[in-house]
Protein backbone atom coordinates (compact mmCIF):
# COMPACT_ATOMS: atom_id res chain seq x y z
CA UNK A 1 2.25 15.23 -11.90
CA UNK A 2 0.71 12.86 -14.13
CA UNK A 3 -0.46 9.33 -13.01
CA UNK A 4 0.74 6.71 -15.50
CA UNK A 5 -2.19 4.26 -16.98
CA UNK A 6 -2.13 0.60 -17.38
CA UNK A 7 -1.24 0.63 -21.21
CA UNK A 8 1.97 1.89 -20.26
CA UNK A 9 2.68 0.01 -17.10
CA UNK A 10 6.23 -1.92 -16.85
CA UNK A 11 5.56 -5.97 -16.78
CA UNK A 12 7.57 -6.58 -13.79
CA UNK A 13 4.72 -4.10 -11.55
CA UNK A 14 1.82 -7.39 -12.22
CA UNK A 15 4.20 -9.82 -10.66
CA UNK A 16 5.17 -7.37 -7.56
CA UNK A 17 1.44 -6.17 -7.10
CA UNK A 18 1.38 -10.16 -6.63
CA UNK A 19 3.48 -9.81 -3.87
CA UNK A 20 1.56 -7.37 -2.32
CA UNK A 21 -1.60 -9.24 -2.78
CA UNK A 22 0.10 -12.31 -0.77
CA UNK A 23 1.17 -10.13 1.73
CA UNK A 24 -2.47 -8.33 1.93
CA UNK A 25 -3.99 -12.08 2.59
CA UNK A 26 -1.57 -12.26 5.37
CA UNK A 27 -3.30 -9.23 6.76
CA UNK A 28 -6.79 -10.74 5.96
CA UNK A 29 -5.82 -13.99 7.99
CA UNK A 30 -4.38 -12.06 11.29
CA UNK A 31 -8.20 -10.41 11.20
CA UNK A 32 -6.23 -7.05 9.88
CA UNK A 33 -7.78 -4.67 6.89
CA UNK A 34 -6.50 -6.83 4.38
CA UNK A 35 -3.37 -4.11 2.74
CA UNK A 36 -0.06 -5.25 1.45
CA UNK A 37 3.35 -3.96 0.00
CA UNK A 38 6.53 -5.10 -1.00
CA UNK A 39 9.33 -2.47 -1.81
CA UNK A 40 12.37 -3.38 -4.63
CA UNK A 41 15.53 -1.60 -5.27
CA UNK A 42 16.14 -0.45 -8.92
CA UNK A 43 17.40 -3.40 -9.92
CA UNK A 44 14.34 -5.45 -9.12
CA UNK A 45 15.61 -6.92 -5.92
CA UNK A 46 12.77 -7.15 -3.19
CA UNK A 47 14.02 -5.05 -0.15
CA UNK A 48 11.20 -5.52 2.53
CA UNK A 49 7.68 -7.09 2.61
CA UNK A 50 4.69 -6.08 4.73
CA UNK A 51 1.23 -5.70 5.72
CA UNK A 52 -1.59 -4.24 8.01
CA UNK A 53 -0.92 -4.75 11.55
CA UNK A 54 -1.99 -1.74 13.69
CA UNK A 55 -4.82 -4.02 15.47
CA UNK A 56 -1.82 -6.80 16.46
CA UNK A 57 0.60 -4.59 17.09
CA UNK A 58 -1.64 -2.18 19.00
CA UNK A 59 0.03 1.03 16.97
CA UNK A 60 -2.05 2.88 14.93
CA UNK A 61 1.02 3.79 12.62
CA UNK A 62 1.61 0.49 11.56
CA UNK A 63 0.46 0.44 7.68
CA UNK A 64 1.52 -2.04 5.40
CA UNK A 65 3.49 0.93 4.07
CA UNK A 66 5.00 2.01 7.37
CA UNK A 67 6.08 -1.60 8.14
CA UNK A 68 7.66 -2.01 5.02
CA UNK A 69 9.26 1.41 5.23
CA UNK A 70 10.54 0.68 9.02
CA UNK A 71 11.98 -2.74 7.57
CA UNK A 72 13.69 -1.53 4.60
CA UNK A 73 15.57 1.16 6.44
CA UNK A 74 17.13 -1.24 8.70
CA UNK A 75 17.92 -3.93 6.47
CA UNK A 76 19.61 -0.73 4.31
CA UNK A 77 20.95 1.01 7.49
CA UNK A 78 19.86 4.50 5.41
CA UNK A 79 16.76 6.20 6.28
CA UNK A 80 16.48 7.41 2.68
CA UNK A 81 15.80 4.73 0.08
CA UNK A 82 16.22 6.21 -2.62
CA UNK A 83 16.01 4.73 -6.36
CA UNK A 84 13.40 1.96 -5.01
CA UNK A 85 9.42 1.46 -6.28
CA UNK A 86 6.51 0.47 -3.45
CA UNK A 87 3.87 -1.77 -4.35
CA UNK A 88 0.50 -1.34 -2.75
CA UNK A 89 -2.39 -2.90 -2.72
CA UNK A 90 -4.30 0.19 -1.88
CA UNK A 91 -3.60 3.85 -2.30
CA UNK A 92 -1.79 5.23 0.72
CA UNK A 93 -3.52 7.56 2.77
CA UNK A 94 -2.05 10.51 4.20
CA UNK A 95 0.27 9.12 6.66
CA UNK A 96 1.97 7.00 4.33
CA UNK A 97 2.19 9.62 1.75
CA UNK A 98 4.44 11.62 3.99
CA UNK A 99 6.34 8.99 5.03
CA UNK A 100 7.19 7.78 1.59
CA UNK A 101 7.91 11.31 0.89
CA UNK A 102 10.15 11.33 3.93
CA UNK A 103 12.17 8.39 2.90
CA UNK A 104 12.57 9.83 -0.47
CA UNK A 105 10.49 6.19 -2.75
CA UNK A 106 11.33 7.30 -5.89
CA UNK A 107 7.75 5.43 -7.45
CA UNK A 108 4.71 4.46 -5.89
CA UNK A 109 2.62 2.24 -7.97
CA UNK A 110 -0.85 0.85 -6.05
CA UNK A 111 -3.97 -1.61 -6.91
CA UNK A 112 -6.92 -0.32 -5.99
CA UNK A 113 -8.41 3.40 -5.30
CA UNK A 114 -9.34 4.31 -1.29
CA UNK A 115 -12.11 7.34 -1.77
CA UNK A 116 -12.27 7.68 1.60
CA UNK A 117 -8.98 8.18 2.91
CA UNK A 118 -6.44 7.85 -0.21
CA UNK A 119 -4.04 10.62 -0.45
CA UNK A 120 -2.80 10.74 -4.00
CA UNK A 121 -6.05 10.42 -6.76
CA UNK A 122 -8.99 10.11 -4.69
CA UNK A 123 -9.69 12.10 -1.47
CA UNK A 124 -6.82 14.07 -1.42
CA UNK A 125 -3.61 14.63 -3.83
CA UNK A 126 -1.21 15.48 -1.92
CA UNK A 127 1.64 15.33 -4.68
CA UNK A 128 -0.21 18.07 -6.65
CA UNK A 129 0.59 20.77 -3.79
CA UNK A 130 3.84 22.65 -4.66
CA UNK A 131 5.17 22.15 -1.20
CA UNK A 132 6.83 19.29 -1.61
CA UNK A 133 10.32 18.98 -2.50
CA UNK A 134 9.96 15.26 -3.45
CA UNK A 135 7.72 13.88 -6.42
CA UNK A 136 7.44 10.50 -7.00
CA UNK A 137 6.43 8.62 -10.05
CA UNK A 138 3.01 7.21 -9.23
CA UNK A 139 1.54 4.31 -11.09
CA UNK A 140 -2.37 3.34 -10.13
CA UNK A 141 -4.35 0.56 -10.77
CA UNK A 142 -2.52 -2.66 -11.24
CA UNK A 143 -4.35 -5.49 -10.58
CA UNK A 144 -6.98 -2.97 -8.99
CA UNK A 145 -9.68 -5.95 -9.38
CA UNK A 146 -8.27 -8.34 -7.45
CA UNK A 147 -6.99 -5.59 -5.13
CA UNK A 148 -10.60 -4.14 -4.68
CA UNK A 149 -12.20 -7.55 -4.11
CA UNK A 150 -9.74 -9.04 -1.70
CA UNK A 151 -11.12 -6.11 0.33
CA UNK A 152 -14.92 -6.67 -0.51
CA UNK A 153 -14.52 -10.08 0.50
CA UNK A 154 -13.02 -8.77 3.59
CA UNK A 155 -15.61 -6.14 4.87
CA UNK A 156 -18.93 -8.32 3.39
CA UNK A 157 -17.51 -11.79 6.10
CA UNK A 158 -17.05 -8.85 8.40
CA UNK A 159 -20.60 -7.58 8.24
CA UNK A 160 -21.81 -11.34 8.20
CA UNK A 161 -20.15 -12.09 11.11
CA UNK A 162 -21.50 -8.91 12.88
CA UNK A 163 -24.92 -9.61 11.44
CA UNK A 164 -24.69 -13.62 12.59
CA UNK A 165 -23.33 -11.88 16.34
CA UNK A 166 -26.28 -10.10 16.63
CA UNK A 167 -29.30 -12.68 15.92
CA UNK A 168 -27.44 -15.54 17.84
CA UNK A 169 -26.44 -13.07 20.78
């Protein structure tokens, strides 16, 4: 399973990475690790939008790719979604991998690399095992900049605001 390069990215996966990145600042501004996703049907028709909300919702599971998944089934009524393309901001660890897997996303395509935790090019990769009976096309690194420094910015007002806490308190 190869993963496709920028060079040879489709133009419509820099205007839905947008997307993602909108829905990632959402994230950011609920105080929530700052991921987002959008997932379109084959014709390019946006299906279900999401983003990080395990701290609000109090549910662990609830990954901007989750949320999005959970969405799109319902507004589809089919648990399988078949023929459709998630955008991510980050790669999906391995929760998200098997759920994507479960509902059958025929392409994954995400911004920046997690090398703690990602599941499909950095600390694990999962699609490269033979037990899987579904393969998606994966595309990495669109807009991984502004992907990787929404998160920066995130993590450094995080630290400041820890650091501030703990000489004023």
């Amino acid at each position: 399973m190869g993963v496709k390069t920028l060079e040879n990215q489709p133009k419509d996966d820099r205007f839905w990475m947008l997307q993602a990145l909108e829905q990632a600042q959402n994230a950011a501004s609920c105080d929530e690790v700052p991921v987002g996703a959008v997932l379109v049907d084959k014709s390019g028709e946006l299906i279900a939008r999401g983003y990080n909300q395990p701290i609000t919702t109090l549910d662990p599971t609830a990954h901007a790719e989750i949320v999005v998944i959970r969405e799109a089934a319902k507004r589809l009524q089919n648990y399988r979604l078949v023929d459709t393309t998630l955008y991510v901001t980050l790669e999906p660890c391995a929760m998200c991998v098997g759920a994507l897997v479960q509902a059958r996303v025929a392409r994954i395509v995400f911004g920046a690399l997690e090398p703690k935790t990602g599941a499909i090019q950095s600390a694990f990769q999962i699609f490269e095992s033979a037990q899987f009976n579904h393969k998606p096309e994966i595309s990495a690194g669109v807009l991984a900049t502004e992907c990787s420094a929404l998160m920066s910015q995130f993590f450094e007002q995080k630290r400041a605001a820890k650091k501030s806490e703990k000489l004023t308190g």
